[in-house]
C-alpha atoms as a PDB file:
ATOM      1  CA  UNK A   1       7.722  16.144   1.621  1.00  0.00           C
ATOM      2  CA  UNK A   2       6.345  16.141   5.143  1.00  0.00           C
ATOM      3  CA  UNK A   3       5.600  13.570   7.813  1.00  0.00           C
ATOM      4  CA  UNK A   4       3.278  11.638   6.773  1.00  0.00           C
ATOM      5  CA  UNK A   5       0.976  11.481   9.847  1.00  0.00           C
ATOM      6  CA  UNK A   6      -2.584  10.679  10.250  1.00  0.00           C
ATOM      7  CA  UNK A   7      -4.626   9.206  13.682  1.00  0.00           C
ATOM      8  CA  UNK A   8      -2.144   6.451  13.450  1.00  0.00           C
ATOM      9  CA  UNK A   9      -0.204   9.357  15.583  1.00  0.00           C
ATOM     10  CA  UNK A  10      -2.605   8.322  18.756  1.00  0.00           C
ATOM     11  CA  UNK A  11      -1.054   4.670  18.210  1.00  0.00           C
ATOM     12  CA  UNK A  12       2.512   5.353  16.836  1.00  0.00           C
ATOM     13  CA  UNK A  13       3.901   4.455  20.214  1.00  0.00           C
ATOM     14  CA  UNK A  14       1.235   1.584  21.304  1.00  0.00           C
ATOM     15  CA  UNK A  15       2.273  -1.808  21.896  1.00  0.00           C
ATOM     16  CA  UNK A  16      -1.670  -3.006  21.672  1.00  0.00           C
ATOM     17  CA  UNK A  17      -1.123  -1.699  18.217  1.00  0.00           C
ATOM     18  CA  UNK A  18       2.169  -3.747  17.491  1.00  0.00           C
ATOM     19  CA  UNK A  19       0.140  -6.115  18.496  1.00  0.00           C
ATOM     20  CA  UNK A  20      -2.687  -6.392  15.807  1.00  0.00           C
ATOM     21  CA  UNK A  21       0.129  -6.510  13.104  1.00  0.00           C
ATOM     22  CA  UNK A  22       1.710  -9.320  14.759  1.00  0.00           C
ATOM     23  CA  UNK A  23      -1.139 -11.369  14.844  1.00  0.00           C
ATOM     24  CA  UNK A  24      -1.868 -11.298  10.983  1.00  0.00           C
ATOM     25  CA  UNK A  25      -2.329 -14.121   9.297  1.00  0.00           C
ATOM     26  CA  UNK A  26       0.600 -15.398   6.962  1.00  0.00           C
ATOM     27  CA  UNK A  27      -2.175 -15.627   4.140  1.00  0.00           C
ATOM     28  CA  UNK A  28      -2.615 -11.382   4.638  1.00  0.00           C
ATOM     29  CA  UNK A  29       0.911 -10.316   3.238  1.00  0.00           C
ATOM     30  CA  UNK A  30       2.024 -13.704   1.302  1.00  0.00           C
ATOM     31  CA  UNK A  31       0.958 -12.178  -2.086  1.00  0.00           C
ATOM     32  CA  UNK A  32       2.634  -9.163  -1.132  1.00  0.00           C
ATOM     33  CA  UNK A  33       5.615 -11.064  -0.012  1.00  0.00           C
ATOM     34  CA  UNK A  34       5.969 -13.235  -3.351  1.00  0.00           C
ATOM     35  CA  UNK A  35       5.419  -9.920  -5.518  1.00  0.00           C
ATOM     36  CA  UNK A  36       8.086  -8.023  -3.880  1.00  0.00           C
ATOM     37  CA  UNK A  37      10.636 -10.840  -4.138  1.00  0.00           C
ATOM     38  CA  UNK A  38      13.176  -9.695  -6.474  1.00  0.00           C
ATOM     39  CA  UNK A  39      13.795 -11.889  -9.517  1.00  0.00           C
ATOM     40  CA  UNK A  40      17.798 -11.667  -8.935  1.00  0.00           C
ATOM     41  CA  UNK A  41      19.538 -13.706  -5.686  1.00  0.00           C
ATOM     42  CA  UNK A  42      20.186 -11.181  -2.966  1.00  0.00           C
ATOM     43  CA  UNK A  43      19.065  -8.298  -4.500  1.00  0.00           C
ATOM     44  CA  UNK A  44      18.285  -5.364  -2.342  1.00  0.00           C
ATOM     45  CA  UNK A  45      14.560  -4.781  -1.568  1.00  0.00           C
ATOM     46  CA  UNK A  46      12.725  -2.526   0.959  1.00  0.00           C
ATOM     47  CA  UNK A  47       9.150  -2.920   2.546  1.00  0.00           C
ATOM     48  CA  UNK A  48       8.063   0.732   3.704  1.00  0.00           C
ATOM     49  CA  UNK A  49       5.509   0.210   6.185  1.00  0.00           C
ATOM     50  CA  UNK A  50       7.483  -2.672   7.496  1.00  0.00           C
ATOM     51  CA  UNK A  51       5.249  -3.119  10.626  1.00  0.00           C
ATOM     52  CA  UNK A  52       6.563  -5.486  12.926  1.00  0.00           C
ATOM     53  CA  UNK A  53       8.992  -7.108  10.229  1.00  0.00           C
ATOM     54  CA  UNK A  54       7.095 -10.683   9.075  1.00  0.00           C
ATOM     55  CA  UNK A  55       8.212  -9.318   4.980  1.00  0.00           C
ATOM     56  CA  UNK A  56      11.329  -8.248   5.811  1.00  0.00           C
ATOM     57  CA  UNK A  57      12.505 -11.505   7.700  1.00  0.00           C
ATOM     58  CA  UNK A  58      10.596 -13.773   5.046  1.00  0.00           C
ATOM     59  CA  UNK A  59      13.089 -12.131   2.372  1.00  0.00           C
ATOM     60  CA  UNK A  60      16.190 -12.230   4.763  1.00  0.00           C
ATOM     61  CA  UNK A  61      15.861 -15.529   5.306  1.00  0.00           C
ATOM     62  CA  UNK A  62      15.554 -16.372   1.507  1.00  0.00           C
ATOM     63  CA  UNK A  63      18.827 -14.489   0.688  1.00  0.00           C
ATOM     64  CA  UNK A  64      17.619 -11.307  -0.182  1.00  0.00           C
ATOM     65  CA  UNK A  65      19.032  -8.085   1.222  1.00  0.00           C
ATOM     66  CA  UNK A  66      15.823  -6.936   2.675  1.00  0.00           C
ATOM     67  CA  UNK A  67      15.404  -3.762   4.513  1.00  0.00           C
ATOM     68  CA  UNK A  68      12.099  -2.151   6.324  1.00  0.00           C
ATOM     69  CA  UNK A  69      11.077   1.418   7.775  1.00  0.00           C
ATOM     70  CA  UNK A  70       8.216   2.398   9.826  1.00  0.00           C
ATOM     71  CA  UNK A  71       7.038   5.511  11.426  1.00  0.00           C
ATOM     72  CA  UNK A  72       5.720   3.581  14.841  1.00  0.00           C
ATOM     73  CA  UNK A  73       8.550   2.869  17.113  1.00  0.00           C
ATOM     74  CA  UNK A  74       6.652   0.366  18.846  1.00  0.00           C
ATOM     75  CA  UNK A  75       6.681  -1.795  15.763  1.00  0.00           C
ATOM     76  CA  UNK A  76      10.249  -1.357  15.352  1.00  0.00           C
ATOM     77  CA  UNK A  77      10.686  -2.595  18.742  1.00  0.00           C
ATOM     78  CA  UNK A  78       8.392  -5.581  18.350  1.00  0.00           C
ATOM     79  CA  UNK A  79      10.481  -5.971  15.337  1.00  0.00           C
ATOM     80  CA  UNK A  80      13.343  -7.364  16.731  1.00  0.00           C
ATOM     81  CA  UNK A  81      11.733 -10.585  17.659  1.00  0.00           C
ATOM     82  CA  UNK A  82      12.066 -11.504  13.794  1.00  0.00           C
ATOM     83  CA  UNK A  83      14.626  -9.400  12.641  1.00  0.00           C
ATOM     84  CA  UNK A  84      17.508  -7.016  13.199  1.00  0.00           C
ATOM     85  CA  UNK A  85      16.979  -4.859   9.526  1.00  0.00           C
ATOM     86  CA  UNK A  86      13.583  -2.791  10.683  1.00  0.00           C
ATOM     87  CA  UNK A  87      14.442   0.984  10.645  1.00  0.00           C
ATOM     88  CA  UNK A  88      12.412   4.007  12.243  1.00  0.00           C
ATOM     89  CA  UNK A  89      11.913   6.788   9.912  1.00  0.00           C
ATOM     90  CA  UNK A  90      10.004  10.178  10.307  1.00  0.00           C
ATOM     91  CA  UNK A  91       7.573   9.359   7.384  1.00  0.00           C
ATOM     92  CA  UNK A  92       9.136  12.119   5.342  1.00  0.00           C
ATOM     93  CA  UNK A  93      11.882  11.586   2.824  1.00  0.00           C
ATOM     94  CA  UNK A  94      13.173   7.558   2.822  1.00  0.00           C
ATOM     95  CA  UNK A  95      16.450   7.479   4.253  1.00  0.00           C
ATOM     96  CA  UNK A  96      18.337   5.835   1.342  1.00  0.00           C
ATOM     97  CA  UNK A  97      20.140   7.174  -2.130  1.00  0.00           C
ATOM     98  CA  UNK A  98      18.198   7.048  -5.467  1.00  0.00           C
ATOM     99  CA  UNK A  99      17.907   3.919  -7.189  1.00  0.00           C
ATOM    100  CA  UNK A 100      18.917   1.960  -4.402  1.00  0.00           C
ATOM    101  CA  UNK A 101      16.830  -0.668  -4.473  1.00  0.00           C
ATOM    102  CA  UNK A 102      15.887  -3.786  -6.998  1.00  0.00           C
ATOM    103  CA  UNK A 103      12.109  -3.932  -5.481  1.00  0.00           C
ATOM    104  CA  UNK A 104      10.176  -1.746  -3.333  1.00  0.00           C
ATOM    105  CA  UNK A 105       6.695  -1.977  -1.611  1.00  0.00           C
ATOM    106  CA  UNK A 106       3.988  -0.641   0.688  1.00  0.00           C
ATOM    107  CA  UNK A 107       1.485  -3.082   2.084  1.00  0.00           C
ATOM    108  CA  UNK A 108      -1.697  -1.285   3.693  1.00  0.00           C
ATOM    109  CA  UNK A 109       0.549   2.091   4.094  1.00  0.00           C
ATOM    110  CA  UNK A 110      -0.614   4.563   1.363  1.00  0.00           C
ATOM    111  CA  UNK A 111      -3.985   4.667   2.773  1.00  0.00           C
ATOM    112  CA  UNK A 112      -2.447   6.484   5.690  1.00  0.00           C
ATOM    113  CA  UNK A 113      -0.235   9.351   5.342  1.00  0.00           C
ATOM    114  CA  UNK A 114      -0.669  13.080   4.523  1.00  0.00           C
ATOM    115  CA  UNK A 115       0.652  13.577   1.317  1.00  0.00           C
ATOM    116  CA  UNK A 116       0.209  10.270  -0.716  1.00  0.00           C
ATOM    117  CA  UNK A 117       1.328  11.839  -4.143  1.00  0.00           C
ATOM    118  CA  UNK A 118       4.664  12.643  -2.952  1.00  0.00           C
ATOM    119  CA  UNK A 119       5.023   9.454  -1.046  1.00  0.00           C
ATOM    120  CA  UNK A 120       4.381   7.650  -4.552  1.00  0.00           C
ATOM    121  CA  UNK A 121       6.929   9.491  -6.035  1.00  0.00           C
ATOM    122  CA  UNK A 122       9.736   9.261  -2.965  1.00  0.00           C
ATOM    123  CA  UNK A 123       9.158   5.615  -3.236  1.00  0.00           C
ATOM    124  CA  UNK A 124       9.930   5.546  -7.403  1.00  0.00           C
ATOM    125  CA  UNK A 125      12.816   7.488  -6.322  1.00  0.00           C
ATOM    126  CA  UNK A 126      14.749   5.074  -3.861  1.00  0.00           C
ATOM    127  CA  UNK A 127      14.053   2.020  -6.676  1.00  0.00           C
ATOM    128  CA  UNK A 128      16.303   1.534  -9.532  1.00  0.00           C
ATOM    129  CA  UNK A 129      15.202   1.473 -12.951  1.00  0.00           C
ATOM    130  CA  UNK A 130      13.905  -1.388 -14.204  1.00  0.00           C
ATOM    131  CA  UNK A 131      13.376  -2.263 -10.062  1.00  0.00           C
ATOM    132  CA  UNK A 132       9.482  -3.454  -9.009  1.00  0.00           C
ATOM    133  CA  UNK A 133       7.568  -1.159  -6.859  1.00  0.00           C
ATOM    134  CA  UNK A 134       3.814  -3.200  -5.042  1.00  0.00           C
ATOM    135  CA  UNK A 135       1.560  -0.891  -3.697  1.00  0.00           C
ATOM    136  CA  UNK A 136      -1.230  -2.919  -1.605  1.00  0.00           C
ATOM    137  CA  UNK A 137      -4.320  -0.893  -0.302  1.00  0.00           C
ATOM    138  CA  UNK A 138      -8.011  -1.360   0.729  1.00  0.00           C
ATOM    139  CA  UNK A 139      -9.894   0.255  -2.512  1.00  0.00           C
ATOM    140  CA  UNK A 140     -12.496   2.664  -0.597  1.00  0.00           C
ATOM    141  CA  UNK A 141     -14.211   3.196  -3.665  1.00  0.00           C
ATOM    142  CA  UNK A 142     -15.759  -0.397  -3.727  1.00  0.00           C
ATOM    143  CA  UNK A 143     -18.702  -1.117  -6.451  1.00  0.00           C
ATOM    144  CA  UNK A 144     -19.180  -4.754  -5.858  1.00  0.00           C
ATOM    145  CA  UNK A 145     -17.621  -6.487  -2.685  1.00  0.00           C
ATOM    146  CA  UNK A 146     -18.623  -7.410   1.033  1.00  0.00           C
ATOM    147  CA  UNK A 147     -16.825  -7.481   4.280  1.00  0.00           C
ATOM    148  CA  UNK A 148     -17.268  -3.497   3.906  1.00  0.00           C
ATOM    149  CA  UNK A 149     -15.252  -3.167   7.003  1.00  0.00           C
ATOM    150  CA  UNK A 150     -15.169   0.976   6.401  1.00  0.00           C
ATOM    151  CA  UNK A 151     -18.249   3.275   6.581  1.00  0.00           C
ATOM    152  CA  UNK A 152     -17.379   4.261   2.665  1.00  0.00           C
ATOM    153  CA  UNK A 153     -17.733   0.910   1.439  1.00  0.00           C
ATOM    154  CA  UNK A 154     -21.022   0.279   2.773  1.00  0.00           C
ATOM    155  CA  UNK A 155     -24.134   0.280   1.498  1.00  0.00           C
ATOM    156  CA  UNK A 156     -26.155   0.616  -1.741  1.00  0.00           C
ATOM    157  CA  UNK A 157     -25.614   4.521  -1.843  1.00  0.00           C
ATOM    158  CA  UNK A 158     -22.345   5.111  -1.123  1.00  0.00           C
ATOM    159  CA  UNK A 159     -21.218   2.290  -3.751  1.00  0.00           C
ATOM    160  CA  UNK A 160     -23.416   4.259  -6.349  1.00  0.00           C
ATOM    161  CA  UNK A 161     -21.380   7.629  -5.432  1.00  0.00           C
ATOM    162  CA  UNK A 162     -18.309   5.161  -5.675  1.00  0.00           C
ATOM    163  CA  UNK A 163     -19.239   4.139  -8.928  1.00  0.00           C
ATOM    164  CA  UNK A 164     -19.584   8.046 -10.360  1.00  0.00           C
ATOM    165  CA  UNK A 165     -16.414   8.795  -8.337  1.00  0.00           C
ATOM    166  CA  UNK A 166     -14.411   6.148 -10.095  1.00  0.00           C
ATOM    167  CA  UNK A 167     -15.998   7.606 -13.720  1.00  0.00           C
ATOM    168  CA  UNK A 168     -15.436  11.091 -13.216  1.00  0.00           C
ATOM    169  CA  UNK A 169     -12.010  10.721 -11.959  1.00  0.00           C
ATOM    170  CA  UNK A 170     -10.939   8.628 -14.927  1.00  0.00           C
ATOM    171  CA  UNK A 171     -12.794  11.670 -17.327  1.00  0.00           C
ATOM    172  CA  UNK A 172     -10.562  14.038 -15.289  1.00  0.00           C
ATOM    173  CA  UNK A 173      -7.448  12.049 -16.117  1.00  0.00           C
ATOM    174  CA  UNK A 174      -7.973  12.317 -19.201  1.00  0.00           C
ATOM    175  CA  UNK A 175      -9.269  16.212 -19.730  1.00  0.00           C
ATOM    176  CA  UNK A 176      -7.130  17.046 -16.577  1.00  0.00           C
ATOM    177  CA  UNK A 177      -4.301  14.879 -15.663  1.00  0.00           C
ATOM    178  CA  UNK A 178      -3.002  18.149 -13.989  1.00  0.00           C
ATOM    179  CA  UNK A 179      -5.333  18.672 -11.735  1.00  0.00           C
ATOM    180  CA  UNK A 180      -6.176  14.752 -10.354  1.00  0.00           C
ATOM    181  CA  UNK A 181      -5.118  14.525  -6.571  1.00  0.00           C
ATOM    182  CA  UNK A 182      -5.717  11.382  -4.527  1.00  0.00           C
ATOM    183  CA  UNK A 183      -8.806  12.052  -2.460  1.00  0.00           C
ATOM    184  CA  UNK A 184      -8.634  12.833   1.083  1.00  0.00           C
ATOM    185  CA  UNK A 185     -11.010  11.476   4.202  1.00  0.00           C
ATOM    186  CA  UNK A 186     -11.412  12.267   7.684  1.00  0.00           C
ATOM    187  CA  UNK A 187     -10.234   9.377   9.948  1.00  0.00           C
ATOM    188  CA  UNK A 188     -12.519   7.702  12.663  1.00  0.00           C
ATOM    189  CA  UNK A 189     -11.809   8.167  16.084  1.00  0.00           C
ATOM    190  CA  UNK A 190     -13.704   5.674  18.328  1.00  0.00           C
ATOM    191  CA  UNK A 191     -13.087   3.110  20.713  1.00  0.00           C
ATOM    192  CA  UNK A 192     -11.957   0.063  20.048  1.00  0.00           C
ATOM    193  CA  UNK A 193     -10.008   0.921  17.093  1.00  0.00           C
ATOM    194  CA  UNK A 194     -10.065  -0.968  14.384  1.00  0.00           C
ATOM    195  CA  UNK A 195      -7.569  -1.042  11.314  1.00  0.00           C
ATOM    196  CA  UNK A 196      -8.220   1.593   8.657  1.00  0.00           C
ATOM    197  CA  UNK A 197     -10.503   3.935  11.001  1.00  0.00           C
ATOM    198  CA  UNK A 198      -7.487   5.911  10.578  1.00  0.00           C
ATOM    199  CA  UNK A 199      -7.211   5.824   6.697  1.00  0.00           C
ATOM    200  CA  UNK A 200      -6.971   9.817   5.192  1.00  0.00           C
ATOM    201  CA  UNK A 201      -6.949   8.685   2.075  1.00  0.00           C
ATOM    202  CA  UNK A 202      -9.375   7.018  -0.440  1.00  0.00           C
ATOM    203  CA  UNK A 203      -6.657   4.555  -2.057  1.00  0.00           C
ATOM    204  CA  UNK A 204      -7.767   3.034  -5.354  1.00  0.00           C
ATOM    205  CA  UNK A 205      -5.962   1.079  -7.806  1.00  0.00           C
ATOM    206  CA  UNK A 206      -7.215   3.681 -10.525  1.00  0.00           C
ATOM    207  CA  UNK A 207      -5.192   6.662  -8.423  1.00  0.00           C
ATOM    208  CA  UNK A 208      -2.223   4.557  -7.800  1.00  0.00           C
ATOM    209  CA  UNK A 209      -1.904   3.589 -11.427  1.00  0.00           C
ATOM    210  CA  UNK A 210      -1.934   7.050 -12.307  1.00  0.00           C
ATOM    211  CA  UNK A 211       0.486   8.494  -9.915  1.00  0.00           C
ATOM    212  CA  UNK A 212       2.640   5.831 -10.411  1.00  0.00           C
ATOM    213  CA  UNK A 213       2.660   6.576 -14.258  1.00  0.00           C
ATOM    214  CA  UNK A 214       3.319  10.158 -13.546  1.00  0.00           C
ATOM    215  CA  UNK A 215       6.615   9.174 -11.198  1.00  0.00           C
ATOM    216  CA  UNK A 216       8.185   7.629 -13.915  1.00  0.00           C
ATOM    217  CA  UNK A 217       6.744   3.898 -14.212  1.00  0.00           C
ATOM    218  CA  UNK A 218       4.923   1.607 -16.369  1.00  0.00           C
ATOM    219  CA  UNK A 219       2.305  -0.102 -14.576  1.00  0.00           C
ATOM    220  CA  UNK A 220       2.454  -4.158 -14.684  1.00  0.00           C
ATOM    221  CA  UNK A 221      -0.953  -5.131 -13.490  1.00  0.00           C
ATOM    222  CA  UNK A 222      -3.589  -3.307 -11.320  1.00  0.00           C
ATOM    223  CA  UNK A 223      -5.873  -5.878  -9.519  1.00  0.00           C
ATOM    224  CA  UNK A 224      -8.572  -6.135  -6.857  1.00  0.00           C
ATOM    225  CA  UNK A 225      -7.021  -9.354  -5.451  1.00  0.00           C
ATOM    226  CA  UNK A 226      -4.568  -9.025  -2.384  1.00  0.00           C
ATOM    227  CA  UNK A 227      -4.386 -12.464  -1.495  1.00  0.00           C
ATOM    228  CA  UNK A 228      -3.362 -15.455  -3.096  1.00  0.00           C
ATOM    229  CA  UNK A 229      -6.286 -17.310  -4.528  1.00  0.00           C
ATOM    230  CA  UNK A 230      -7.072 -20.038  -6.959  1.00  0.00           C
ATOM    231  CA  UNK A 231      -5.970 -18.881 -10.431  1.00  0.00           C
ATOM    232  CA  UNK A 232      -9.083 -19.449 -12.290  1.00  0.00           C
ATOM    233  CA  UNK A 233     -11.142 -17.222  -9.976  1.00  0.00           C
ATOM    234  CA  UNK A 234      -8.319 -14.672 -10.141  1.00  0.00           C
ATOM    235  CA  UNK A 235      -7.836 -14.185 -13.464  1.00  0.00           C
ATOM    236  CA  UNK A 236     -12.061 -14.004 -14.081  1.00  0.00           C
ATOM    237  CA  UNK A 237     -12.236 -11.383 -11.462  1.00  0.00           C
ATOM    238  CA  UNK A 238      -9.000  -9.515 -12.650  1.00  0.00           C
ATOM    239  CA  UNK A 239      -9.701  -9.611 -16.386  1.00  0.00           C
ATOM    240  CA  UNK A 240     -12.013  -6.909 -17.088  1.00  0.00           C
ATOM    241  CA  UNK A 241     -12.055  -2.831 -15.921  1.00  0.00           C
ATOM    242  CA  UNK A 242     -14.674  -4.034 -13.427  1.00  0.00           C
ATOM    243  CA  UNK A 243     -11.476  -4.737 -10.980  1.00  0.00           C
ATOM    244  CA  UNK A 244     -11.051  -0.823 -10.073  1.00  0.00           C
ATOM    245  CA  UNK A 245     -14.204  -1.329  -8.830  1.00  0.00           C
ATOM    246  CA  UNK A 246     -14.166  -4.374  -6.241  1.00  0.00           C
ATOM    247  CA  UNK A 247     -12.471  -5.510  -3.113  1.00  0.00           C
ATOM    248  CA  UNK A 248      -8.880  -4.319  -3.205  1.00  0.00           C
ATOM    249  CA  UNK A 249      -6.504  -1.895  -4.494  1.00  0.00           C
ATOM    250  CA  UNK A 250      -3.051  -4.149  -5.584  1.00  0.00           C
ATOM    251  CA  UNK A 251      -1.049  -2.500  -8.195  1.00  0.00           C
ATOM    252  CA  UNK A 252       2.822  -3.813  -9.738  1.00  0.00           C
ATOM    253  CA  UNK A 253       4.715  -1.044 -11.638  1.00  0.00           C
ATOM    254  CA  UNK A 254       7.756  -1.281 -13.055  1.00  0.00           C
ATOM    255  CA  UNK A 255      10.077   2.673 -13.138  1.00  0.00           C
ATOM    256  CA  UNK A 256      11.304   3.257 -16.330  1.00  0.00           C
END
């Protein structure tokens, strides 16, 4: 597999970029966080993508034998503020034996690097079976939704081509699983940048479900939530196929 780079190469090594990460809110990863816990005390569990470490040191502190990697050594640096167990890694193959891990995850990573099937399937790899893997990305192919922060969720035509794109991809999984690749996009290069103008790929939970599936895992629950709301609303907006086609891409698989 190859480094997975993207325009997030112009801010690998940018502290103004550490920055943003370090000022999410807790409410942005906490679902991400509580689905990634293991079930078993001190289990081993790894965020790839770690940014600046808030996942990894939430798990630390709770016992677990939490690990991160990220490809921006800035964000390793910053890192250290919260935790000594944030590793640089070249984006390529993770640095850890098969099976290694009880729970693995990826919050806002897949979105970003060159060769997203493979980095599905290197990620099955390093968990053990029966181990959780959480994949948590923006779903660019948005039907319904608003805060369309990225020019492909916006307006009344592109959520119409979203809306065939989801359909004929699902046809082609089914005539072609073969041939189904996720979809790439051409990152956004202005000024100020913003998160996700340098997304190259068009992450949907309908993709990840599939490559997931095809690494070796039985998907839990795909949803369009990726923050912890009131129960009611999230079950009514998670219980019908109309979820692959709103806000979010959040998706819990389980490797056979």
């Amino acid at each position: 597999m190859g480094a997975n780079t993207s325009h997030l190469d112009q801010v690998r090594d940018d502290v103004a970029y550490s920055d943003i990460l370090a000022n999410w809110d807790a409410s942005f990863y906490a679902k991400f966080t509580r689905t990634l816990r293991p079930s078993a005390p001190g289990a081993r569990v790894l965020d790839v993508g770690c940014g600046v470490g808030q996942v990894v040191a939430t798990l630390a502190r709770e016992g677990f034998d939490a690990w991160g990697v990220d490809v921006a050594e800035a964000n390793i640096v910053r890192s250290c503020q919260l935790t000594d167990r944030c590793r640089w890694y070249d984006g390529g193959r993770l640095p850890f034996p098969d099976g290694h891990f009880a729970s693995v995850g990826a919050l806002n990573v897949l979105e970003h690097v060159q060769e997203p099937e493979a980095f599905v399937a290197e990620v099955v790899r390093v968990t053990a079976p029966g181990g959780q893997i959480v994949f948590s990305s923006p779903n660019f192919l948005r039907v319904l939704g608003w805060r369309d922060y990225h020019p492909r969720m916006r307006g009344v035509g592109n959520k119409w081509r979203n809306l065939r794109a989801l359909l004929a991809r699902r046809r082609q999984m089914r005539s072609e699983p073969e041939a189904v690749r996720f979809e790439r996009m051409t990152p956004i290069i202005k000024e100020p940048f913003t998160p996700d103008d340098d997304a190259i790929v068009c992450t949907n939970a309908l993709d990840m479900a599939f490559f997931l599936r095809r690494a070796g895992c039985d998907v839990l629950r795909a949803e369009c939530t990726d923050r912890l709301v009131y129960p009611l609303v999230d079950f009514v907006l998670n219980a019908t196929p109309a979820r692959y086609g709103m806000f979010n891409a959040f998706v819990v698989a389980r490797r056979r």
